[in-house]
N, C-alpha and C. Protein backbone atom coordinates (compact mmCIF):
# COMPACT_ATOMS: atom_id res chain seq x y z
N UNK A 1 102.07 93.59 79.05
CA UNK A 1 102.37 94.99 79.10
C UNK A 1 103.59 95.28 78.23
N UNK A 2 103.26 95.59 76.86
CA UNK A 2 104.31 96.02 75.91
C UNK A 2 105.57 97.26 76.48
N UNK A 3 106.43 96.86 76.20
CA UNK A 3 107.52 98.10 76.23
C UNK A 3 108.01 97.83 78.20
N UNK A 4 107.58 96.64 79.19
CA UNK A 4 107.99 97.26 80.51
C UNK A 4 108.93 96.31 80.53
N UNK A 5 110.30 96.78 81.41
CA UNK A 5 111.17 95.55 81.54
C UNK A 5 111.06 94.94 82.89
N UNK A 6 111.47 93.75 83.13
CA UNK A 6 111.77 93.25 84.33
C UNK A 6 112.51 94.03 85.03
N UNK A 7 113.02 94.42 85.14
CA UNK A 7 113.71 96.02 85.95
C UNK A 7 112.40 96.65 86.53
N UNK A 8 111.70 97.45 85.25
CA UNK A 8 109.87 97.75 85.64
C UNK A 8 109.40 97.17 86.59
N UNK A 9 109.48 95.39 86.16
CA UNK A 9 108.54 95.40 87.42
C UNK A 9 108.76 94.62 88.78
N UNK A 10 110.31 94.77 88.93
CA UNK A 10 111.29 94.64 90.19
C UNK A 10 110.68 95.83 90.79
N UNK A 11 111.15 96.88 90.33
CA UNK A 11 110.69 98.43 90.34
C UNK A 11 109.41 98.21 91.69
N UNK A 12 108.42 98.66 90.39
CA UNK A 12 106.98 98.05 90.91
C UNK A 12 106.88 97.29 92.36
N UNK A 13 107.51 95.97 92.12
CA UNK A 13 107.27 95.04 93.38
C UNK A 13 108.11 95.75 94.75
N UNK A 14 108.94 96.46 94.59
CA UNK A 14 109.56 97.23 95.48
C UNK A 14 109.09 98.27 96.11
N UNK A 15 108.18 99.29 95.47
CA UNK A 15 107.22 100.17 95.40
C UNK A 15 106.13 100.10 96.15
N UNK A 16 105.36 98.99 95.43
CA UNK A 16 104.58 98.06 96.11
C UNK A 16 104.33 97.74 98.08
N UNK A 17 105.81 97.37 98.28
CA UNK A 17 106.10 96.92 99.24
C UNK A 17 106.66 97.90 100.56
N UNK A 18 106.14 99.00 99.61
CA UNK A 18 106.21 100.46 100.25
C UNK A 18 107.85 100.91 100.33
N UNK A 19 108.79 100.85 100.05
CA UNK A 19 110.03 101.08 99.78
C UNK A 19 109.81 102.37 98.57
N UNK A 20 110.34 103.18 99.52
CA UNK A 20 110.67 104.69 98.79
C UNK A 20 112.28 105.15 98.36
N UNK A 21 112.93 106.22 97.33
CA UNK A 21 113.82 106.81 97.40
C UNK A 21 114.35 107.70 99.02
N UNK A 22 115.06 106.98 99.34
CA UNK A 22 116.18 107.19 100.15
C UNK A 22 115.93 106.24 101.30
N UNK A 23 115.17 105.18 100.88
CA UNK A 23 114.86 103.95 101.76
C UNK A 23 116.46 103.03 101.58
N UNK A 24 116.30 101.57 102.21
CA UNK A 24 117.71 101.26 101.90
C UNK A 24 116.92 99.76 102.10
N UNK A 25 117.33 98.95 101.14
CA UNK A 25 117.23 97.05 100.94
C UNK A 25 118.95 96.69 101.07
N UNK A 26 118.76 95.31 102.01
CA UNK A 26 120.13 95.11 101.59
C UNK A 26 119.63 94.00 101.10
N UNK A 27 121.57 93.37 100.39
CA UNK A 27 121.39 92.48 99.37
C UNK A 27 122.52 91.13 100.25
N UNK A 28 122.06 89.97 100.22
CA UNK A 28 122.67 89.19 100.59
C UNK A 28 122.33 87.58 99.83
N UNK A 29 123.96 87.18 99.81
CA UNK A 29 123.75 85.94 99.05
C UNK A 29 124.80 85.64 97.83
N UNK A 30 124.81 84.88 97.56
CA UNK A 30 125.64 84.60 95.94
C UNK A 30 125.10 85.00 94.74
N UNK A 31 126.07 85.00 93.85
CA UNK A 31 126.11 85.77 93.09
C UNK A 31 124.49 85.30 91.58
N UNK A 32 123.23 85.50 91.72
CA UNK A 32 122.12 85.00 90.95
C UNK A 32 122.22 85.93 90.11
N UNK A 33 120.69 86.07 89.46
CA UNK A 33 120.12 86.97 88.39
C UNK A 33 118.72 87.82 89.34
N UNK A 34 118.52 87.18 90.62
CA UNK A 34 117.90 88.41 91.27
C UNK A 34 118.68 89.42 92.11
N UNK A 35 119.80 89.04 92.01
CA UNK A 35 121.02 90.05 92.56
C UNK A 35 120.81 91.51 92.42
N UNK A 36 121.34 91.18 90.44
CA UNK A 36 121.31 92.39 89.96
C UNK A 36 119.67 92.95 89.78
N UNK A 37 118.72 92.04 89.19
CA UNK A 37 117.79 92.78 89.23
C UNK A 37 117.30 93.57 90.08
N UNK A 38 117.35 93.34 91.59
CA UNK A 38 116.53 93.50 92.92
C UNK A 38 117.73 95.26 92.87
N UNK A 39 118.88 94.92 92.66
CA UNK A 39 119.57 96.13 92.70
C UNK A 39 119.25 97.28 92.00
N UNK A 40 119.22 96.94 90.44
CA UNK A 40 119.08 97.64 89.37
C UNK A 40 117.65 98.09 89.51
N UNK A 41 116.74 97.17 90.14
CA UNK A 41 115.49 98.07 90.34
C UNK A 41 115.36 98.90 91.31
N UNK A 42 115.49 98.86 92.73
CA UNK A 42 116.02 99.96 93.56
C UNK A 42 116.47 101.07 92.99
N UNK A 43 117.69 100.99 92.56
CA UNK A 43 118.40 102.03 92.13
C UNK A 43 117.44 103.29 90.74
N UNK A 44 116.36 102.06 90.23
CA UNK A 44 116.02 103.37 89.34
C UNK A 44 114.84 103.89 90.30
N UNK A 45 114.76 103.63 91.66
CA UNK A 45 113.67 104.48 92.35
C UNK A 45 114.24 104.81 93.32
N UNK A 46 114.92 104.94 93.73
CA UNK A 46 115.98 105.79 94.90
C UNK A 46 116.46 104.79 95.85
N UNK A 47 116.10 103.36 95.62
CA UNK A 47 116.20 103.07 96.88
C UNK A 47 117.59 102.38 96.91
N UNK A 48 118.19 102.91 97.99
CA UNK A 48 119.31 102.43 98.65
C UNK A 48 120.10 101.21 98.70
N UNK A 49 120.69 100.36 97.86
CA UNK A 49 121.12 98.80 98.24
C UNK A 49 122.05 99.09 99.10
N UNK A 50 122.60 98.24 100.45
CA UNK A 50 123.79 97.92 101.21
C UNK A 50 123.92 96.09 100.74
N UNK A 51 125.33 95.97 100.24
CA UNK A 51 125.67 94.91 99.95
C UNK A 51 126.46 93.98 101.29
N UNK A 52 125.30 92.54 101.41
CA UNK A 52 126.05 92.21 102.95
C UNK A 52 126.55 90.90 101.82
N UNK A 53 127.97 90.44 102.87
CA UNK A 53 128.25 89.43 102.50
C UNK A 53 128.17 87.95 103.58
N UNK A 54 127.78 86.64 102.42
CA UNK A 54 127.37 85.77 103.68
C UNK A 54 128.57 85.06 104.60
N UNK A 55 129.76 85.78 104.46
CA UNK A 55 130.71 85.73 105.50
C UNK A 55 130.97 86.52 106.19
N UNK A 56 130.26 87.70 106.40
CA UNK A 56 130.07 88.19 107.35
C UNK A 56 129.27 87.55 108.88
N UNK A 57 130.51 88.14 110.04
CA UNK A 57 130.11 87.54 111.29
C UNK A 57 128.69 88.47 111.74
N UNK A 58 127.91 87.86 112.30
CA UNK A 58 126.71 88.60 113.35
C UNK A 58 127.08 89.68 113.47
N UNK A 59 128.54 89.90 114.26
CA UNK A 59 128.38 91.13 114.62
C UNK A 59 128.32 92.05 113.24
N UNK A 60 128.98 92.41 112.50
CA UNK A 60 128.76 92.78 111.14
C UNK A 60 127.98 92.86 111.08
N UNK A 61 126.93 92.10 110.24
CA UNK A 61 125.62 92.05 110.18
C UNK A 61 125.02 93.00 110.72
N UNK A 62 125.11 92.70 111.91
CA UNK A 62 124.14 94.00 112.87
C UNK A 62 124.67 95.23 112.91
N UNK A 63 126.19 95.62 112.95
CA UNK A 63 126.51 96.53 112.90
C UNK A 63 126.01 97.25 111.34
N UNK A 64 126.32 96.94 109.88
CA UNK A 64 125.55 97.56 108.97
C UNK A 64 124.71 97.75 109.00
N UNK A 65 123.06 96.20 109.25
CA UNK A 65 121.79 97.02 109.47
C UNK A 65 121.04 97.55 109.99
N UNK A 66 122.28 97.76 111.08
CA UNK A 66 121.85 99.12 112.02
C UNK A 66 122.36 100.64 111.40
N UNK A 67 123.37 100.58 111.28
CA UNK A 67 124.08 101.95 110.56
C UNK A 67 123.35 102.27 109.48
N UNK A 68 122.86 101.02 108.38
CA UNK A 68 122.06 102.35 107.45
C UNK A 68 120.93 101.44 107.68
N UNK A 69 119.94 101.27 108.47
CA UNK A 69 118.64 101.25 108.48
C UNK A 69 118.12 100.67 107.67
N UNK A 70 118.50 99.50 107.27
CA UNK A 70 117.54 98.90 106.18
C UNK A 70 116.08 98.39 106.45
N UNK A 71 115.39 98.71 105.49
CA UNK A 71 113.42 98.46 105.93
C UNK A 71 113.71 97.13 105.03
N UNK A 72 114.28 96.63 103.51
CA UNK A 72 114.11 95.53 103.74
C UNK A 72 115.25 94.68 103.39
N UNK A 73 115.14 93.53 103.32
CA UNK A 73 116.78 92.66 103.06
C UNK A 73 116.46 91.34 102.18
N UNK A 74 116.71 91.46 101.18
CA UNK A 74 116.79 90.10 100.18
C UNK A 74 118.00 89.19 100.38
N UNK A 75 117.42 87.96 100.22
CA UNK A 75 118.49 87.22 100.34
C UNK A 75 117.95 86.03 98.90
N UNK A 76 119.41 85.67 98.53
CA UNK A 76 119.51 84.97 96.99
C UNK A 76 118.89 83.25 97.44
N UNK A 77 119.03 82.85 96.25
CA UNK A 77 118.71 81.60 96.43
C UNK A 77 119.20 80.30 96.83
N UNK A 78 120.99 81.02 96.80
CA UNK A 78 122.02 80.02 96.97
C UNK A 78 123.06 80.96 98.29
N UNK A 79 123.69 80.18 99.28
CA UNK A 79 123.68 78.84 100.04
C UNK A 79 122.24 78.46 100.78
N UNK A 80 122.02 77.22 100.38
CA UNK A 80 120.75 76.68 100.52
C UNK A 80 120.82 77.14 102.08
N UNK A 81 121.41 77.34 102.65
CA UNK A 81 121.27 77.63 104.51
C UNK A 81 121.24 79.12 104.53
N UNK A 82 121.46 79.70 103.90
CA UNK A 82 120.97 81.81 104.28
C UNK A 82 120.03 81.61 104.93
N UNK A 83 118.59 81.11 104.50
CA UNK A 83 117.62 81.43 105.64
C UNK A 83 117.95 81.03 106.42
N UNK A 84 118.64 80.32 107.27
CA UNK A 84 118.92 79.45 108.62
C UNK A 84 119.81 80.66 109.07
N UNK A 85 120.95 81.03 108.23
CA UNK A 85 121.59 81.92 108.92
C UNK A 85 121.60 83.56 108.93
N UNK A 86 120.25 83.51 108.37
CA UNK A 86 119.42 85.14 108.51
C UNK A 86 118.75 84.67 109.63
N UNK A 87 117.80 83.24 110.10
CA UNK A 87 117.01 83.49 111.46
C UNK A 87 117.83 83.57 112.26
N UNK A 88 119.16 83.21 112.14
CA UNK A 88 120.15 82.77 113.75
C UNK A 88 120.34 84.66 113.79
N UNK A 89 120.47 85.38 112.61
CA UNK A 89 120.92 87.12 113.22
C UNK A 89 119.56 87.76 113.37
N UNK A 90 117.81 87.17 112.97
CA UNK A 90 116.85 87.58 113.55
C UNK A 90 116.01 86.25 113.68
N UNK A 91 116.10 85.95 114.87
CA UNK A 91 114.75 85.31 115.26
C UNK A 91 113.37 84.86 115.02
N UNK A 92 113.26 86.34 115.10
CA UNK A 92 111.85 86.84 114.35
C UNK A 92 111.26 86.26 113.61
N UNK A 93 112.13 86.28 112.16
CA UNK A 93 111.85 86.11 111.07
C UNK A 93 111.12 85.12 110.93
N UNK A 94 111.16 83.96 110.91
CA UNK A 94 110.33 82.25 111.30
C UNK A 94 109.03 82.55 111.53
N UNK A 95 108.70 82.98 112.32
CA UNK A 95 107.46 83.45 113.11
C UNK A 95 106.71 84.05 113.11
N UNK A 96 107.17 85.16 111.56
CA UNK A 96 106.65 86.58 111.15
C UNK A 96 105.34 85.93 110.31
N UNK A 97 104.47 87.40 109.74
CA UNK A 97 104.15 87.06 108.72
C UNK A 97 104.72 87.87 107.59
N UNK A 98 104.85 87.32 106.41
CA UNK A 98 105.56 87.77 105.78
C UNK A 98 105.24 89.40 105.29
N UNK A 99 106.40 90.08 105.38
CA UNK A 99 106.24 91.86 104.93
C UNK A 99 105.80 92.86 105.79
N UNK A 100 105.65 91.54 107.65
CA UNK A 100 105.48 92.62 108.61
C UNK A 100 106.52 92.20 109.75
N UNK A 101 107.49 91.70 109.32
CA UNK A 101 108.06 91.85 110.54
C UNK A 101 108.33 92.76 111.56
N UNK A 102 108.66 92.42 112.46
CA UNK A 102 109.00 92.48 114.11
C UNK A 102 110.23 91.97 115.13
N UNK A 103 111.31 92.68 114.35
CA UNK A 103 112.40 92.17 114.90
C UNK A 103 113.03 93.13 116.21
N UNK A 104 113.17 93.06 117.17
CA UNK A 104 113.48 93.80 118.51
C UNK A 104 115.15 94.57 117.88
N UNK A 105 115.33 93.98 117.76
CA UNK A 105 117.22 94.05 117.26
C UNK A 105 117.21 95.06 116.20
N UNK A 106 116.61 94.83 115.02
CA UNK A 106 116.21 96.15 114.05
C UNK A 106 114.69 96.49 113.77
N UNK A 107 114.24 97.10 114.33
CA UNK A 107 113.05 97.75 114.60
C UNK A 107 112.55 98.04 113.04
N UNK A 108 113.62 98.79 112.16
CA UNK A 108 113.23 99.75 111.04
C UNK A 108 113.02 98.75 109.56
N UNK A 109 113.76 97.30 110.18
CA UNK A 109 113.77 95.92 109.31
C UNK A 109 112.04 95.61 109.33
N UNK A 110 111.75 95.58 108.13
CA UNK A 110 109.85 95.52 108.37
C UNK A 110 109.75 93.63 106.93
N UNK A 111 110.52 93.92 105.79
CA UNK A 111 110.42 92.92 105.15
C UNK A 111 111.86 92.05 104.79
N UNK A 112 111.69 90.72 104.52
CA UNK A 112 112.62 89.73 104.11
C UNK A 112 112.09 89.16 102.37
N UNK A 113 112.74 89.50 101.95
CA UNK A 113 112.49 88.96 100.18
C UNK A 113 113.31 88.00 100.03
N UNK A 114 112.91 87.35 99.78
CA UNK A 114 113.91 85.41 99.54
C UNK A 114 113.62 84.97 97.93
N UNK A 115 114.36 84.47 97.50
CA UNK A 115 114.74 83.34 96.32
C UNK A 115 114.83 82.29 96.69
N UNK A 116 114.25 80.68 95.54
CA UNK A 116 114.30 80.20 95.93
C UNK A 116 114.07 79.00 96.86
N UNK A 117 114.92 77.88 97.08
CA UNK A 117 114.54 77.51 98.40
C UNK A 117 114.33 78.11 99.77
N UNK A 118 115.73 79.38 99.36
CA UNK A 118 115.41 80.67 100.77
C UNK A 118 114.32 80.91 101.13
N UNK A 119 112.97 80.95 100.63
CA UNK A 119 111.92 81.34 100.01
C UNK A 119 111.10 80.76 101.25
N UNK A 120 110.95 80.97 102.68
CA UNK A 120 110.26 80.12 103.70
C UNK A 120 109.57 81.24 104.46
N UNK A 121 109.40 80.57 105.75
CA UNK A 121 108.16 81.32 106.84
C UNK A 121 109.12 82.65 107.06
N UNK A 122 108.02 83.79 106.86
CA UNK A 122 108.17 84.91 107.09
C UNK A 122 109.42 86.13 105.82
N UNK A 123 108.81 85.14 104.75
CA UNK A 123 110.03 85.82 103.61
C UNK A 123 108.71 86.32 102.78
N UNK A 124 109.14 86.97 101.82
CA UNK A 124 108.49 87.65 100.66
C UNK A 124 109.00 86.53 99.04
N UNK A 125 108.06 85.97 98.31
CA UNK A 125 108.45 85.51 97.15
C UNK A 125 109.15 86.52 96.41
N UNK A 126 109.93 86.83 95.98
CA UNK A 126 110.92 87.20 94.64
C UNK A 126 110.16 86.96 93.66
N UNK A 127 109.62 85.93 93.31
CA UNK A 127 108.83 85.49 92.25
C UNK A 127 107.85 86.26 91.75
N UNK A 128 107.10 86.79 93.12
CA UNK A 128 105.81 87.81 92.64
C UNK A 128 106.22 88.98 92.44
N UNK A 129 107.40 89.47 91.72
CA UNK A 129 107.49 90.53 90.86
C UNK A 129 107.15 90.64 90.17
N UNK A 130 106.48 89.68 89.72
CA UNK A 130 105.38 89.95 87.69
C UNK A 130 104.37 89.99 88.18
N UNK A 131 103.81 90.45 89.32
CA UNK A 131 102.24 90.32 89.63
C UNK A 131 101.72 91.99 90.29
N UNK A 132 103.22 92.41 90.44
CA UNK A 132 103.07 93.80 91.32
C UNK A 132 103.58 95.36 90.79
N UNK A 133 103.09 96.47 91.08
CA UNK A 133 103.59 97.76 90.99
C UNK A 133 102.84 97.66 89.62
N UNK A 134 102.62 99.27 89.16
CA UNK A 134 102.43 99.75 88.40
C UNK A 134 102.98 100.62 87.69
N UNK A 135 102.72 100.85 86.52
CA UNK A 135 104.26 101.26 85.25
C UNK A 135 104.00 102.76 85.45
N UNK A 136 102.77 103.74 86.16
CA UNK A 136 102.68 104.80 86.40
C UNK A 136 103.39 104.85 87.63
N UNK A 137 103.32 104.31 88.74
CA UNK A 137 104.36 104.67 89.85
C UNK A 137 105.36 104.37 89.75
N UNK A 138 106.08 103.26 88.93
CA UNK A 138 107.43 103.63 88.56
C UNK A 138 108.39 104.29 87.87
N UNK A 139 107.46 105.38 86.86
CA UNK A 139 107.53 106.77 86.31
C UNK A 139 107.83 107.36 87.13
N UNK A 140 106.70 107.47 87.96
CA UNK A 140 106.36 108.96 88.84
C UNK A 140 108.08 108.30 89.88
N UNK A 141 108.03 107.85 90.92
CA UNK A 141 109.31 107.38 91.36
C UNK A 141 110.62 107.55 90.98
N UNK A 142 110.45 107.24 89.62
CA UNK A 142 112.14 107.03 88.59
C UNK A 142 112.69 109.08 88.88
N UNK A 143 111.09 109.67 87.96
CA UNK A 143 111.57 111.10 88.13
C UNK A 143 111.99 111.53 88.90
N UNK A 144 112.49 111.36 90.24
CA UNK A 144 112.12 112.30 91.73
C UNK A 144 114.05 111.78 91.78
N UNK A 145 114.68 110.39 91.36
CA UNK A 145 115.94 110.34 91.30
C UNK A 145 116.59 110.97 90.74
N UNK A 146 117.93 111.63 91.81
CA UNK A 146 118.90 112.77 91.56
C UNK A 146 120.46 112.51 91.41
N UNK A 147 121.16 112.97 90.93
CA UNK A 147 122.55 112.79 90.56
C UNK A 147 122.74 112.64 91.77
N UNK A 148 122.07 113.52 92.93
CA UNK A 148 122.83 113.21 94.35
C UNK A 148 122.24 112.27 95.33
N UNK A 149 121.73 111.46 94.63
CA UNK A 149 120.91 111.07 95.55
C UNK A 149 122.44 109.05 95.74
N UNK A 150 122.06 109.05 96.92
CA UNK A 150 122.83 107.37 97.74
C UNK A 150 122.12 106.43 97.10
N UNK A 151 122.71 105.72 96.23
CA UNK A 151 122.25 104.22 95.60
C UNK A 151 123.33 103.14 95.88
N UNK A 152 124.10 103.01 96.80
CA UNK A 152 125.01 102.26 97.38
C UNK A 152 125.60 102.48 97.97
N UNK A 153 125.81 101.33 99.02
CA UNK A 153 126.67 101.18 100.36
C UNK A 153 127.65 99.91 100.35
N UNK A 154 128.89 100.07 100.09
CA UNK A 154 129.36 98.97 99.91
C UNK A 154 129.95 98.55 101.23
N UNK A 155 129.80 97.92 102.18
CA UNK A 155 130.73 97.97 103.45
C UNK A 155 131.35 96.66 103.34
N UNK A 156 132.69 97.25 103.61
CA UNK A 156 133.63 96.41 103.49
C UNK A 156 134.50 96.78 104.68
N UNK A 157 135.30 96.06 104.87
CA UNK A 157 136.66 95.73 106.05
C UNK A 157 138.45 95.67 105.27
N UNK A 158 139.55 96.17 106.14
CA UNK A 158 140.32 96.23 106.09
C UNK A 158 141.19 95.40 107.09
N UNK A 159 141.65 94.19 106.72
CA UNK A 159 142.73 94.07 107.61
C UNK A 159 143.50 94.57 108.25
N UNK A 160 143.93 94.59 109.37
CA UNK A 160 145.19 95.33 110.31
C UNK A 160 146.37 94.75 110.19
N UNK A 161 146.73 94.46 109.05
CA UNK A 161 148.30 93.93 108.75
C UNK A 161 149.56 95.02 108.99
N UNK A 162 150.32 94.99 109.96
CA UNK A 162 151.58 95.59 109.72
C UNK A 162 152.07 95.56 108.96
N UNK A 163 152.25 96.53 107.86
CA UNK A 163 153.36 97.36 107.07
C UNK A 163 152.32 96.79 105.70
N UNK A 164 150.94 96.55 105.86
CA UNK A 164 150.21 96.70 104.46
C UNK A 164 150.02 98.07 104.16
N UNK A 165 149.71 98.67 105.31
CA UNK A 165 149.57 99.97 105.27
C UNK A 165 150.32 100.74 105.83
N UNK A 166 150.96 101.95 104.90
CA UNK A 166 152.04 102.88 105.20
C UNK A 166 150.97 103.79 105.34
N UNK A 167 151.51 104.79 106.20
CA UNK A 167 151.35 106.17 106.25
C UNK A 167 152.69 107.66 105.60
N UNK A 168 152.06 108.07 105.03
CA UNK A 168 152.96 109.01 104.46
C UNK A 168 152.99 110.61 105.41
């Protein structure tokens, strides 16, 4: 397919996987090359990234993908243990089939996209992005994105250090 980029057909595979503009994927893991893609393709169809980090405690965890609702959550290819420590914050996941999960804890969590060795029971290949979406629905999609529209959630934390922070 002349002229589509891998962006296209991140796009596509996202699309695909039923993920709409003002949907939300989070992103978890070290720093790869499906990082940015999985991001950069979202973003040209509305959909939402929340960036988790893998030092974040459980509670975290749950507290973000509960607050913005993520339907799905990629995780990178590197620390070879993310999947171990994505099943310890869902269960589920192991047991699923892949792209329908059923997690009690986040209800609105439906897919897991893995890299990788991450890449196990109840994940989505990363890989089969060259096999999915079409270059007309990622037109039709791209158009409908608005200057105002949410393409990131960065959640982050602040230490409670005395006298880091003044008040004026």
């Amino acid at each position: 397919m002349p002229g589509r980029t891998v962006i296209d057909l991140a796009a596509g595979f996202l699309l695909k996987l039923g993920l709409r503009r003002g949907d939300c994927i989070a992103v978890m893991g070290d720093n790869h090359i499906e990082w940015p893609l999985i991001a950069a393709a979202a973003r040209a169809v509305g959909v939402c990234v929340a960036n988790l980090s893998i030092r974040h405690t459980p509670q975290t965890f749950t507290e973000i993908m509960t607050q913005v609702s993520c339907k799905a959550l990629f995780i990178t290819r590197s620390p070879d243990t993310l999947y171990q420590m994505v099943c310890e914050m869902i269960p589920e996941l192991s047991e699923s089939i892949p792209g329908d999960l059923n997690s009690k804890q986040f209800p609105e969590l439906k897919k897991v996209i893995a890299a990788g060795s991450n890449c196990k029971s109840g994940t989505l290949n990363v890989a089969d992005i060259s096999i999915s979406g079409s270059e007309e629905e990622v037109a039709k999609a791209a158009k409908k994105v608005t200057i105002d529209d949410v393409s990131h959630f960065n959640m982050t934390s602040v230490l409670n250090i005395p006298g880091l922070i003044t008040h004026s």
